[in-house]
C-alpha atoms as a PDB file:
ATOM      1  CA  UNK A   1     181.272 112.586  89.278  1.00  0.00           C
ATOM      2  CA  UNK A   2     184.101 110.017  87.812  1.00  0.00           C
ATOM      3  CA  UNK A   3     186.651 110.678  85.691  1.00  0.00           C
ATOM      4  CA  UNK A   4     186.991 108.703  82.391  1.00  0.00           C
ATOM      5  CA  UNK A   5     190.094 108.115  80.419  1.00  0.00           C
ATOM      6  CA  UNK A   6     189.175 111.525  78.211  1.00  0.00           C
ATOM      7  CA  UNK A   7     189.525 113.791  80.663  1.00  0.00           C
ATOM      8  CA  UNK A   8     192.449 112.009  82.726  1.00  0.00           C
ATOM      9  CA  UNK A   9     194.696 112.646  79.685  1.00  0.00           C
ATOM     10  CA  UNK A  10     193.233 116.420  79.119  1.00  0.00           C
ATOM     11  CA  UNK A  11     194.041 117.382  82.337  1.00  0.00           C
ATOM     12  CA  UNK A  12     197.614 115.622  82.143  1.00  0.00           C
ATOM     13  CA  UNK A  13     198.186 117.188  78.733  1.00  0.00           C
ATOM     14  CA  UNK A  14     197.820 120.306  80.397  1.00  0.00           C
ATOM     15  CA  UNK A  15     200.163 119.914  83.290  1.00  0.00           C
ATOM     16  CA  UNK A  16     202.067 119.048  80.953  1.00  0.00           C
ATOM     17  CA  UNK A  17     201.935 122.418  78.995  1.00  0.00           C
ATOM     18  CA  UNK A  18     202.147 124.290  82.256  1.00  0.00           C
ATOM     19  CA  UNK A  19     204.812 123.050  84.440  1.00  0.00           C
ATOM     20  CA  UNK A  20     206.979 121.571  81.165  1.00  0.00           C
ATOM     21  CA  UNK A  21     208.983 117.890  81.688  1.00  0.00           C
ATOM     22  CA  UNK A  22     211.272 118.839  83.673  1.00  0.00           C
ATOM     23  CA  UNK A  23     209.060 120.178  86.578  1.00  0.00           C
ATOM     24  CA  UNK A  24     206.751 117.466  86.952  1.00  0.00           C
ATOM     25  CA  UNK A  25     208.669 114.967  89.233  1.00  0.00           C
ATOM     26  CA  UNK A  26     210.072 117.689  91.285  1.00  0.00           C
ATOM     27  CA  UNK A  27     206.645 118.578  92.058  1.00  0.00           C
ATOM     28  CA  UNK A  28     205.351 114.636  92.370  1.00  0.00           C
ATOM     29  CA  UNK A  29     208.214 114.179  94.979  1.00  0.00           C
ATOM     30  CA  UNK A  30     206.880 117.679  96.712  1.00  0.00           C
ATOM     31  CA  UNK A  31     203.392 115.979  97.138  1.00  0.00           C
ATOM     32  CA  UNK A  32     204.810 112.588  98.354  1.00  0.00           C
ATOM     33  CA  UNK A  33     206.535 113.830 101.132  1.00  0.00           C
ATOM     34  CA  UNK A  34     203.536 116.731 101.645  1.00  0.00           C
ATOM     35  CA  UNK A  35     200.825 113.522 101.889  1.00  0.00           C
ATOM     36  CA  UNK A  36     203.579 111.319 103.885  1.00  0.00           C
ATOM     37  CA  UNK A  37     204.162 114.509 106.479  1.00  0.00           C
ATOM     38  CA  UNK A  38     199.975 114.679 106.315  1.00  0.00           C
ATOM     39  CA  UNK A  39     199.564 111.126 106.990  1.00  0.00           C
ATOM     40  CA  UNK A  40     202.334 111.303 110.375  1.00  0.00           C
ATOM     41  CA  UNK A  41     200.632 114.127 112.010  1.00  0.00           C
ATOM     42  CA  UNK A  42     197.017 113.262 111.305  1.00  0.00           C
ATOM     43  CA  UNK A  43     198.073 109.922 113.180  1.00  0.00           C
ATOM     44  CA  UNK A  44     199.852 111.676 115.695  1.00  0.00           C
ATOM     45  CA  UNK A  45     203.461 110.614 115.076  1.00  0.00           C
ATOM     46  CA  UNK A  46     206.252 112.888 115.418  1.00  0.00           C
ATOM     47  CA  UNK A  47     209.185 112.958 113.164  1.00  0.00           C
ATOM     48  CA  UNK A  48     211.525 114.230 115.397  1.00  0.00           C
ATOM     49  CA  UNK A  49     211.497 111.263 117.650  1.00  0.00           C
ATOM     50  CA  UNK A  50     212.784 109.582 115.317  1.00  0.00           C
ATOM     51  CA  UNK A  51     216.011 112.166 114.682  1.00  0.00           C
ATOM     52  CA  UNK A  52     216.496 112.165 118.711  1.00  0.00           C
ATOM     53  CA  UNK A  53     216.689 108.175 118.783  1.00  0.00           C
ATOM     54  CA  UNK A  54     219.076 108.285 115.898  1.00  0.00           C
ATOM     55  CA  UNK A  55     221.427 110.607 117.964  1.00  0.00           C
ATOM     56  CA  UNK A  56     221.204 108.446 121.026  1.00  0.00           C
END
């Protein structure tokens, strides 16, 4: 089951009709740090390590 070109550009065109311009890179920057947050805890790594060494 690929994806061509065709239906790439359907299913963008509809996104598009749904969410309007102005939504879309609110919700691509939603999913970046959703995957990035997904990526850290599936590998084990805590973000709030980080925060504590900052305050040291």
């Amino acid at each position: 089951m690929k994806l061509g070109a065709g239906e790439i550009i359907l299913i963008l065109a509809v996104v598009l009709l749904l969410f309007g311009g102005k939504k879309i890179p609110e919700l691509m920057k939603g999913l970046g740090k959703g995957m990035k947050e997904f990526k850290d805890a599936s590998r084990g790594e805590d973000s709030s390590k980080e925060v504590k060494e900052d305050k040291n």
